[in-house]
C-alpha atoms as a PDB file:
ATOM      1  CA  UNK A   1    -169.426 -82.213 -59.708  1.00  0.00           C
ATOM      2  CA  UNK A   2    -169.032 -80.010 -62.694  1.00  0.00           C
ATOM      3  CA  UNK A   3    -165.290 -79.575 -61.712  1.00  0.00           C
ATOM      4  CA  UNK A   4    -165.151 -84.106 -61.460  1.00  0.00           C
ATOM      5  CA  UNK A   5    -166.908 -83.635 -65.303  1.00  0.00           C
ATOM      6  CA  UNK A   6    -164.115 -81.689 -66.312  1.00  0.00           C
ATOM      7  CA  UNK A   7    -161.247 -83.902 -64.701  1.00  0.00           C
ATOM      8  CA  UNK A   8    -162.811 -87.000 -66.149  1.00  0.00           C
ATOM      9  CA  UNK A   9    -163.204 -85.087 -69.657  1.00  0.00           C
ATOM     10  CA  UNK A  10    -159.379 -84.346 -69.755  1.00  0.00           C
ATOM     11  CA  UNK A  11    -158.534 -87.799 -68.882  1.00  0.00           C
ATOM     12  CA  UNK A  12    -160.603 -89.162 -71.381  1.00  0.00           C
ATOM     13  CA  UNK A  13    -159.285 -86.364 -74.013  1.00  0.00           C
ATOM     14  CA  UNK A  14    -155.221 -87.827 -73.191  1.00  0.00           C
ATOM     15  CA  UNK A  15    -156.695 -91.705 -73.734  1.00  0.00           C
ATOM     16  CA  UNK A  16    -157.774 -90.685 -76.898  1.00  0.00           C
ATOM     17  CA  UNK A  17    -154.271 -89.299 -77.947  1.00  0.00           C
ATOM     18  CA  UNK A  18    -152.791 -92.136 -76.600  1.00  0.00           C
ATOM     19  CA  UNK A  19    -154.670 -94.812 -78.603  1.00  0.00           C
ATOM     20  CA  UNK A  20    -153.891 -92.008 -81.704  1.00  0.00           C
ATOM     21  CA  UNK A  21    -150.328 -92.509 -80.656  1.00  0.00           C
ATOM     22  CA  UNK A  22    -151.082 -96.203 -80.367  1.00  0.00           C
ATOM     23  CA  UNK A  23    -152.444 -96.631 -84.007  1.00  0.00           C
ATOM     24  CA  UNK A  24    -149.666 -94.650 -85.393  1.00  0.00           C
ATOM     25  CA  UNK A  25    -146.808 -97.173 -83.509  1.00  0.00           C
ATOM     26  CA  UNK A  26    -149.100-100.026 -84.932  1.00  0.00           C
ATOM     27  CA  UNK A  27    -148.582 -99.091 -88.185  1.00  0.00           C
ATOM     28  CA  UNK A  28    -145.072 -98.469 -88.001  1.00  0.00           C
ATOM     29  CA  UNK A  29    -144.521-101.774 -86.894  1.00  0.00           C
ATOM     30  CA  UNK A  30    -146.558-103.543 -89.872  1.00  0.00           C
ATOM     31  CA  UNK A  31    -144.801-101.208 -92.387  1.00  0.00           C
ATOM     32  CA  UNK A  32    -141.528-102.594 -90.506  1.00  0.00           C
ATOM     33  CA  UNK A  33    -142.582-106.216 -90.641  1.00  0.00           C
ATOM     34  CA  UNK A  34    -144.074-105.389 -94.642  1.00  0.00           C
ATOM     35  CA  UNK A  35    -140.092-104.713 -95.065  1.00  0.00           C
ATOM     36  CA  UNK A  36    -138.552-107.126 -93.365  1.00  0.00           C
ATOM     37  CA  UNK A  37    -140.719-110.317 -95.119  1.00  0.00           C
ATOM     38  CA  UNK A  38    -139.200-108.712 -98.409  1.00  0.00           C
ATOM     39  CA  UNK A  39    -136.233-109.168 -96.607  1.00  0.00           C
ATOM     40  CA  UNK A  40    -136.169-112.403 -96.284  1.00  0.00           C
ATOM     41  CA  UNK A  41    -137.749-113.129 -99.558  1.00  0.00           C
ATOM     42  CA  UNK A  42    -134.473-111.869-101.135  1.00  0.00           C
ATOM     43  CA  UNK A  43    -132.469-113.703 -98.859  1.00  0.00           C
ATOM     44  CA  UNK A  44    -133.920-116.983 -99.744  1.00  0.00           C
ATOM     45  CA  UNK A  45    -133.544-116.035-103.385  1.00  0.00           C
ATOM     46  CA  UNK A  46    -129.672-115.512-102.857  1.00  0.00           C
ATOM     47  CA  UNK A  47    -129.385-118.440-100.830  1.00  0.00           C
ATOM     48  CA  UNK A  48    -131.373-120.680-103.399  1.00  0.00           C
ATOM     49  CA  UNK A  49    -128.965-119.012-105.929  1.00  0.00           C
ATOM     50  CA  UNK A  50    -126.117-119.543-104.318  1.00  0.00           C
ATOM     51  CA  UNK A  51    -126.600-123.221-103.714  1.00  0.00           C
ATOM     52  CA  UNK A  52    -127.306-123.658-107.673  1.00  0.00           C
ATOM     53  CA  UNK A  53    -124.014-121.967-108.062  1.00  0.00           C
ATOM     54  CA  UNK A  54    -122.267-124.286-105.184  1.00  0.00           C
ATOM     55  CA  UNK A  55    -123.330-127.256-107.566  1.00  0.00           C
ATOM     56  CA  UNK A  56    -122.086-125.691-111.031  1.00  0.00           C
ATOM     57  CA  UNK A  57    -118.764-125.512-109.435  1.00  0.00           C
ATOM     58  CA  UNK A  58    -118.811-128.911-107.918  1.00  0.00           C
ATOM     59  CA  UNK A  59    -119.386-130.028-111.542  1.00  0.00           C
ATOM     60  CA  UNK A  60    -116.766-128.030-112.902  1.00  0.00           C
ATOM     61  CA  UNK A  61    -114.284-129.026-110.448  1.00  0.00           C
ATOM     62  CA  UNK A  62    -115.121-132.412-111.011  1.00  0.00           C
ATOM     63  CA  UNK A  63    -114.599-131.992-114.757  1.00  0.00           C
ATOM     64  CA  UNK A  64    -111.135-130.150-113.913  1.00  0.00           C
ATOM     65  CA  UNK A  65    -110.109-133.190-112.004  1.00  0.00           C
ATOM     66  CA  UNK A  66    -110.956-135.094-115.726  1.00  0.00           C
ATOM     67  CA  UNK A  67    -108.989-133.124-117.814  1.00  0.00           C
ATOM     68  CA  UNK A  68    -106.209-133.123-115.490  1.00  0.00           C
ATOM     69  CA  UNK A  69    -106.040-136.576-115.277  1.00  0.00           C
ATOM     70  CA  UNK A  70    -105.791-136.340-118.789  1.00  0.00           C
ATOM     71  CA  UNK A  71    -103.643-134.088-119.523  1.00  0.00           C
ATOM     72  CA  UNK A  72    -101.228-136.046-117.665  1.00  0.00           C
ATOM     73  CA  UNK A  73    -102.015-139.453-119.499  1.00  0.00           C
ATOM     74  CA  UNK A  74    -101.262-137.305-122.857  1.00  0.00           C
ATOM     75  CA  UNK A  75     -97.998-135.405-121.923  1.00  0.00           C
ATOM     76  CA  UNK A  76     -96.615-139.275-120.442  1.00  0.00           C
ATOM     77  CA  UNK A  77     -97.771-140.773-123.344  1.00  0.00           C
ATOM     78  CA  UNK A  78     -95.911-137.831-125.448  1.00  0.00           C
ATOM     79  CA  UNK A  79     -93.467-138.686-123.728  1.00  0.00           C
ATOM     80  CA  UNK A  80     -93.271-142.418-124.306  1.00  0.00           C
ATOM     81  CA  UNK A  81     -93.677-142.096-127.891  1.00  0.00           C
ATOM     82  CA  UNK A  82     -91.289-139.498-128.352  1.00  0.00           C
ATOM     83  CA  UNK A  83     -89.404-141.156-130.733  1.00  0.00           C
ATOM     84  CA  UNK A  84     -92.508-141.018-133.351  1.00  0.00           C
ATOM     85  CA  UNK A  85     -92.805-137.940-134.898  1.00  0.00           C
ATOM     86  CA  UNK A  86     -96.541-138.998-135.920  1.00  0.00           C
ATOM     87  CA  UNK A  87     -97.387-139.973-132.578  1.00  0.00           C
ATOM     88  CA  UNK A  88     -95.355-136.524-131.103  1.00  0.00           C
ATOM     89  CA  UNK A  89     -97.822-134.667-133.218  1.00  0.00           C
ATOM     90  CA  UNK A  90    -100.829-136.374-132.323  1.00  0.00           C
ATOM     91  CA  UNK A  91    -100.078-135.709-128.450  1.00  0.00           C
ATOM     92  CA  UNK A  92     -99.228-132.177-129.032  1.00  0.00           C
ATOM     93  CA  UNK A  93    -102.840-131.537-130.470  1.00  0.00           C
ATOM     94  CA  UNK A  94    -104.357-133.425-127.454  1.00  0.00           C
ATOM     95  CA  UNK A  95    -102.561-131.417-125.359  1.00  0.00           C
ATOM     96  CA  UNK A  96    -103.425-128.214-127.023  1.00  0.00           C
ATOM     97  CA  UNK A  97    -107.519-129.730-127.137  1.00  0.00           C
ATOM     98  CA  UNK A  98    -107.040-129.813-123.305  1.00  0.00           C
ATOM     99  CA  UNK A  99    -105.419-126.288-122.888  1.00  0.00           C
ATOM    100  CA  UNK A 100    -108.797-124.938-124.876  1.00  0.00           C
ATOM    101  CA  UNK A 101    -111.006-127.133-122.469  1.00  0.00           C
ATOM    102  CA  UNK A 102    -109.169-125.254-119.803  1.00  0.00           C
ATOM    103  CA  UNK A 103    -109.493-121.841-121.158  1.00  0.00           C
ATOM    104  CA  UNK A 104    -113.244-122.198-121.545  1.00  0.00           C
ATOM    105  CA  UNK A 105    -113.282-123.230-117.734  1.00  0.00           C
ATOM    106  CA  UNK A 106    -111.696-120.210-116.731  1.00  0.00           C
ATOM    107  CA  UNK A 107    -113.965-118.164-118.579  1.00  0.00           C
ATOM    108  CA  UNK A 108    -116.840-119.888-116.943  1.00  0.00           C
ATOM    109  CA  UNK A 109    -114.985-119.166-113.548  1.00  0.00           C
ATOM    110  CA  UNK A 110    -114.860-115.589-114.356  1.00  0.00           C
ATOM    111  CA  UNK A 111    -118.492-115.402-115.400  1.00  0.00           C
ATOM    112  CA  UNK A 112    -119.452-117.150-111.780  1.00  0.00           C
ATOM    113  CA  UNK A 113    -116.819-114.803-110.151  1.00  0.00           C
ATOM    114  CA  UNK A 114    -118.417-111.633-111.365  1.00  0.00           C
ATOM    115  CA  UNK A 115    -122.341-113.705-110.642  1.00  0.00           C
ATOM    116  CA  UNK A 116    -120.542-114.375-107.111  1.00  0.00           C
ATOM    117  CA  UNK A 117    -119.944-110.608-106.589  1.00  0.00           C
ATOM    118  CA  UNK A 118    -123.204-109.372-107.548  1.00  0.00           C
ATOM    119  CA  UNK A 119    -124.843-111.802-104.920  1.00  0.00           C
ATOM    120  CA  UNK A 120    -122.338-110.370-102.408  1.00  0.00           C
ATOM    121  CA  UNK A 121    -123.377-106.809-102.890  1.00  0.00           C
ATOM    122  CA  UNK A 122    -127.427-107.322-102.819  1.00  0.00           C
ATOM    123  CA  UNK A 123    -125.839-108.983 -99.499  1.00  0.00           C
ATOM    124  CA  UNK A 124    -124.466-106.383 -98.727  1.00  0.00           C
ATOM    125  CA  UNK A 125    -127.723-103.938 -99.512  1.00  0.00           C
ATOM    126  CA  UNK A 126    -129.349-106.374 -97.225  1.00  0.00           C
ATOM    127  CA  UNK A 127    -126.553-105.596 -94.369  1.00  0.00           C
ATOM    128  CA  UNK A 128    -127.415-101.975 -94.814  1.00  0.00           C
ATOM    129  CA  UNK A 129    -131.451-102.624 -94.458  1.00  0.00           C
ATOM    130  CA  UNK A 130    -130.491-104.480 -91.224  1.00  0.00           C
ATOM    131  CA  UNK A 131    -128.635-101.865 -90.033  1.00  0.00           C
ATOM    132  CA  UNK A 132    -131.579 -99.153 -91.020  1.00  0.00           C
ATOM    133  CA  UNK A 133    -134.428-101.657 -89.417  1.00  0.00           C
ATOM    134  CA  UNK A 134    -132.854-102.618 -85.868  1.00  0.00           C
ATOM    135  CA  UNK A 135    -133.021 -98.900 -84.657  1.00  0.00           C
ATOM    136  CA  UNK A 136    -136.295 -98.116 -85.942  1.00  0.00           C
ATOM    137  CA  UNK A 137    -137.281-101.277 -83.845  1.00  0.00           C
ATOM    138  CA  UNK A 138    -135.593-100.223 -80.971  1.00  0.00           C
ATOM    139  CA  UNK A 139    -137.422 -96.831 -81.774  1.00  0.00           C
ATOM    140  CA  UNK A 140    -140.965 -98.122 -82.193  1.00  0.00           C
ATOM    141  CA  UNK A 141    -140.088-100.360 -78.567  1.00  0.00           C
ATOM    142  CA  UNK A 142    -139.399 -97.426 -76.980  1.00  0.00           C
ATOM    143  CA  UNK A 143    -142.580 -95.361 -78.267  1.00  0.00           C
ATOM    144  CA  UNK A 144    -144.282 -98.773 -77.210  1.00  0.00           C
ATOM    145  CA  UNK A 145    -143.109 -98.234 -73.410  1.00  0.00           C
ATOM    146  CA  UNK A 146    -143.386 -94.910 -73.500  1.00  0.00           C
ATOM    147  CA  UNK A 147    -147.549 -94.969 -74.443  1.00  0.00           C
ATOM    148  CA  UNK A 148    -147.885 -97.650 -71.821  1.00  0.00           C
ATOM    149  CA  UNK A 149    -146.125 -95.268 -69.062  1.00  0.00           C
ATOM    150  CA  UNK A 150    -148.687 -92.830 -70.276  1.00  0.00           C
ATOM    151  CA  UNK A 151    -151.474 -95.429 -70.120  1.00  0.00           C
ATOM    152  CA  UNK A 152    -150.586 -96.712 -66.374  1.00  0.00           C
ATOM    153  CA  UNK A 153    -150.869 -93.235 -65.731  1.00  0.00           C
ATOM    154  CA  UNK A 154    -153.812 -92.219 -67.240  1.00  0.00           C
ATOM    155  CA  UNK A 155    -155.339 -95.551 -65.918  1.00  0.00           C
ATOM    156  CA  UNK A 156    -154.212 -94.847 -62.240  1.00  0.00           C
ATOM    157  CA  UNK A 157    -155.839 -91.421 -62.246  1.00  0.00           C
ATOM    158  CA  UNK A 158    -159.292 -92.507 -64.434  1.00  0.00           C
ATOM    159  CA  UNK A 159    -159.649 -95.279 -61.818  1.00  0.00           C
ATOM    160  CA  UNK A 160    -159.046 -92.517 -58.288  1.00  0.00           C
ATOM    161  CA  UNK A 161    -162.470 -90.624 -60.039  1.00  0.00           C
ATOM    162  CA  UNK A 162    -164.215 -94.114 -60.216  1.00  0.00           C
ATOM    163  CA  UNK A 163    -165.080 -94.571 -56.546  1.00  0.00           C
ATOM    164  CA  UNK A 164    -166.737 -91.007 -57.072  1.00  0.00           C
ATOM    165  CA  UNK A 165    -168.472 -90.885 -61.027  1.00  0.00           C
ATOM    166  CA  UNK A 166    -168.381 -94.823 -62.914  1.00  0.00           C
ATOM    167  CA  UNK A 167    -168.232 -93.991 -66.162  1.00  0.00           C
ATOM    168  CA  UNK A 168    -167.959 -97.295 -67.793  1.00  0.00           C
ATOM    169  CA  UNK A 169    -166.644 -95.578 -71.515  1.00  0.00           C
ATOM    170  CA  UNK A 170    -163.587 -94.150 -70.004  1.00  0.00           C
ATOM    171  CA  UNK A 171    -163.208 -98.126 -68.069  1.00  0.00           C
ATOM    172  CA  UNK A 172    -163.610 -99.554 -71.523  1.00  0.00           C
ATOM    173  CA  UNK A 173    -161.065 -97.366 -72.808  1.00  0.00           C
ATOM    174  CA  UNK A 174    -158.339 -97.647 -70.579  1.00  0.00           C
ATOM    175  CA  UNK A 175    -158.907-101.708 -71.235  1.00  0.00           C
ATOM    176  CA  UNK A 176    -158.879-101.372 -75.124  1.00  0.00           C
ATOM    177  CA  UNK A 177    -156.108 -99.226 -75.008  1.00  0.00           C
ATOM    178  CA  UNK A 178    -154.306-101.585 -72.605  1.00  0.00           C
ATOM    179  CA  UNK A 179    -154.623-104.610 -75.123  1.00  0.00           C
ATOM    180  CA  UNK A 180    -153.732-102.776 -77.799  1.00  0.00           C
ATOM    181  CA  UNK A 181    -150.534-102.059 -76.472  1.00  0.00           C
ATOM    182  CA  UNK A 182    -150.121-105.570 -75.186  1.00  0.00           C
ATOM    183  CA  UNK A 183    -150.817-106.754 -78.963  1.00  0.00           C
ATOM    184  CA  UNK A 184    -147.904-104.520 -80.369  1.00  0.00           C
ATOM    185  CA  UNK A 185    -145.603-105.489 -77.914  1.00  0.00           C
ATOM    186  CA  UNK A 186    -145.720-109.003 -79.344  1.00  0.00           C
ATOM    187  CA  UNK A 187    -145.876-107.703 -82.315  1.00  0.00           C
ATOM    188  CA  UNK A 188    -142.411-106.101 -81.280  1.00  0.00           C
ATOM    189  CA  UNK A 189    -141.085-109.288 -80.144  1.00  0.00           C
ATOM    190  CA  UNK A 190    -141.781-111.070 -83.205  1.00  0.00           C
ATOM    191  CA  UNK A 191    -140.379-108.647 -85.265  1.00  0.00           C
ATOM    192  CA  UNK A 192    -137.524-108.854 -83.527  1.00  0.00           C
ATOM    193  CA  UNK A 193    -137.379-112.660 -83.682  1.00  0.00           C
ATOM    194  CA  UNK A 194    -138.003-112.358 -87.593  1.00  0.00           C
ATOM    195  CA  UNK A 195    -134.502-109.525 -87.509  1.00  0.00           C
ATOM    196  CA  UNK A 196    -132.429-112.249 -84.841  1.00  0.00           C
ATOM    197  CA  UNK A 197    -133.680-114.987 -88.334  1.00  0.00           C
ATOM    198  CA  UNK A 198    -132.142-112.691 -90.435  1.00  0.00           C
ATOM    199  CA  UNK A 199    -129.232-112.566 -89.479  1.00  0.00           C
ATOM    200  CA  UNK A 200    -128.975-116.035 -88.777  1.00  0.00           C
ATOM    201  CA  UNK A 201    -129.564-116.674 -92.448  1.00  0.00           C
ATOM    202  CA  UNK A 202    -126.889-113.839 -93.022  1.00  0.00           C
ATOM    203  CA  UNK A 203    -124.190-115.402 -91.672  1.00  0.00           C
ATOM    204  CA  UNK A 204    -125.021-118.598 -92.910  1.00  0.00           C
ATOM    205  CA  UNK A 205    -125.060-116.587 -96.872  1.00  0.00           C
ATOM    206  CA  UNK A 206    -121.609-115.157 -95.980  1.00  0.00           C
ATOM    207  CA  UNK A 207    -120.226-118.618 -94.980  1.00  0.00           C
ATOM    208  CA  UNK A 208    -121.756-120.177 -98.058  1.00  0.00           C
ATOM    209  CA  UNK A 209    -120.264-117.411-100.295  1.00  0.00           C
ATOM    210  CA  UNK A 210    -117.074-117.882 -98.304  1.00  0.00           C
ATOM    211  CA  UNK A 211    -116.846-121.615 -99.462  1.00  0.00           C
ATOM    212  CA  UNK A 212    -117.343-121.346-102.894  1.00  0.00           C
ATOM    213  CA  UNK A 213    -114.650-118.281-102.811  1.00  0.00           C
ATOM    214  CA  UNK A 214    -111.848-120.928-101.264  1.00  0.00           C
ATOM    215  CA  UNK A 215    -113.244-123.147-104.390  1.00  0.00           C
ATOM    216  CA  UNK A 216    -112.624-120.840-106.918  1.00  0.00           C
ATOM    217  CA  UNK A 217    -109.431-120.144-105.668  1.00  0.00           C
ATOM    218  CA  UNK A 218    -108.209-123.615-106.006  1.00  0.00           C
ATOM    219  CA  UNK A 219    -109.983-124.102-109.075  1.00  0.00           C
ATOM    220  CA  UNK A 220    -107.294-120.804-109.842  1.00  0.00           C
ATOM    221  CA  UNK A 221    -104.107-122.490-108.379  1.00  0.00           C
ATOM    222  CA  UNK A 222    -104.810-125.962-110.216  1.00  0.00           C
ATOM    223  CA  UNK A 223    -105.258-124.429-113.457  1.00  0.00           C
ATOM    224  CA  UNK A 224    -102.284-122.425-112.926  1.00  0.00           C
ATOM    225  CA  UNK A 225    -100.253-125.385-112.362  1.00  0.00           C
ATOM    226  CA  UNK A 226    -101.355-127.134-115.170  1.00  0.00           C
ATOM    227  CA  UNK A 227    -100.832-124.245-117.286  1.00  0.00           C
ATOM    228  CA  UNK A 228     -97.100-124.233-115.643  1.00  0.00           C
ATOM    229  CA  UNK A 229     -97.149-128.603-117.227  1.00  0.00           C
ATOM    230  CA  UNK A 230     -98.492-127.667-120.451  1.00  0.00           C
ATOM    231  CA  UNK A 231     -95.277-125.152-120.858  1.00  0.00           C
ATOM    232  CA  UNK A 232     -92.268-127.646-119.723  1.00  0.00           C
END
């Protein structure tokens, strides 16, 4: 009997650890998921700025377009009058009012530019946290198994003393233990559904950024070309 004591005191000695070990992957995983809501906080942030930014363009574009459009009315009607000198005159300084206009939209393009790249690099830093968090998931999954290996095993040999000594504690145990683990396993999975929402939301930031990058361009090519009028 005193040699079943001392079985059934070892066994209840490596439960104990294991919870220990238990609490510790526990925490982990809410210091994890603590990390990964700030995560997404920032992402939202960049994606709220983003969209702000989207619409500032779509308004300058839009205002582009205007000044285009008249730009061209002015150099035809330059053109029409040319026999005036008056009239000459008074187109030239329309033209040059436009060419200012123009100027301060490419400045304002260079401002969002430089905005634009600073969004892409805390995109970036958000990349890297991704690529620092999945493993340490993986990690804490692994521990995760691991304990519950331990536990079947622990479990499996508590349970072959039973039949001889019932000691309802070390049952208990075993059971509290065994929910506990079950409880950070889905704990597991939704962190791991929170990382698969990240980077969902990731790709949709890069596409975003992506757009308004082929908008700025154009914005770039049309100014050019009316910069290219304004000189013949």
């Amino acid at each position: 009997m005193t040699d079943l004591r001392s079985v059934i005191e070892a066994r209840v000695n490596q439960l104990t650890k294991a919870e220990e070990r238990e609490g510790e992957l526990k925490e982990q995983v809410s210091n994890l998921s603590q990390l990964n809501d700030a995560t997404l906080n920032e992402i939202d942030s960049l994606t709220r700025k983003i969209v702000m930014q989207k619409t500032e363009f779509a308004r300058i574009g839009k205002r582009h377009t205007d000044l285009l459009q008249k730009l061209e009315k002015a150099q035809k009607e330059r053109d029409i009058h040319a026999k005036t000198t008056e009239q000459v005159v008074s187109q030239e300084n329309v033209v040059e009012e436009i060419q200012s206009e123009l100027s301060e939209l490419q400045s304002i393009i260079r401002e969002k530019e430089s905005r634009l790249n600073e969004s892409m690099m805390r995109m970036q830093r958000i990349k890297n946290d991704l690529a620092v968090l999945t493993p340490k998931l993986i990690a804490s999954k692994t521990k995760a198994e691991n304990s519950r290996t331990t536990l079947e095993e622990l479990r499996s040999q508590t349970d072959s003393h039973t039949a001889v000594h019932d000691d309802e504690d070390d049952i208990n145990s075993v059971r509290e233990l065994e929910a506990q683990i079950r409880e950070l396993d889905v704990q597991n999975d939704d962190l791991k559904r929170q990382i698969n929402l990240k980077n969902t939301r990731k790709t949709t930031l890069e596409k975003t950024y992506q757009d308004i990058e082929r908008e700025i361009n154009k914005l770039k090519q049309e100014m050019q070309s009316a910069t290219a009028d304004i000189l013949t």
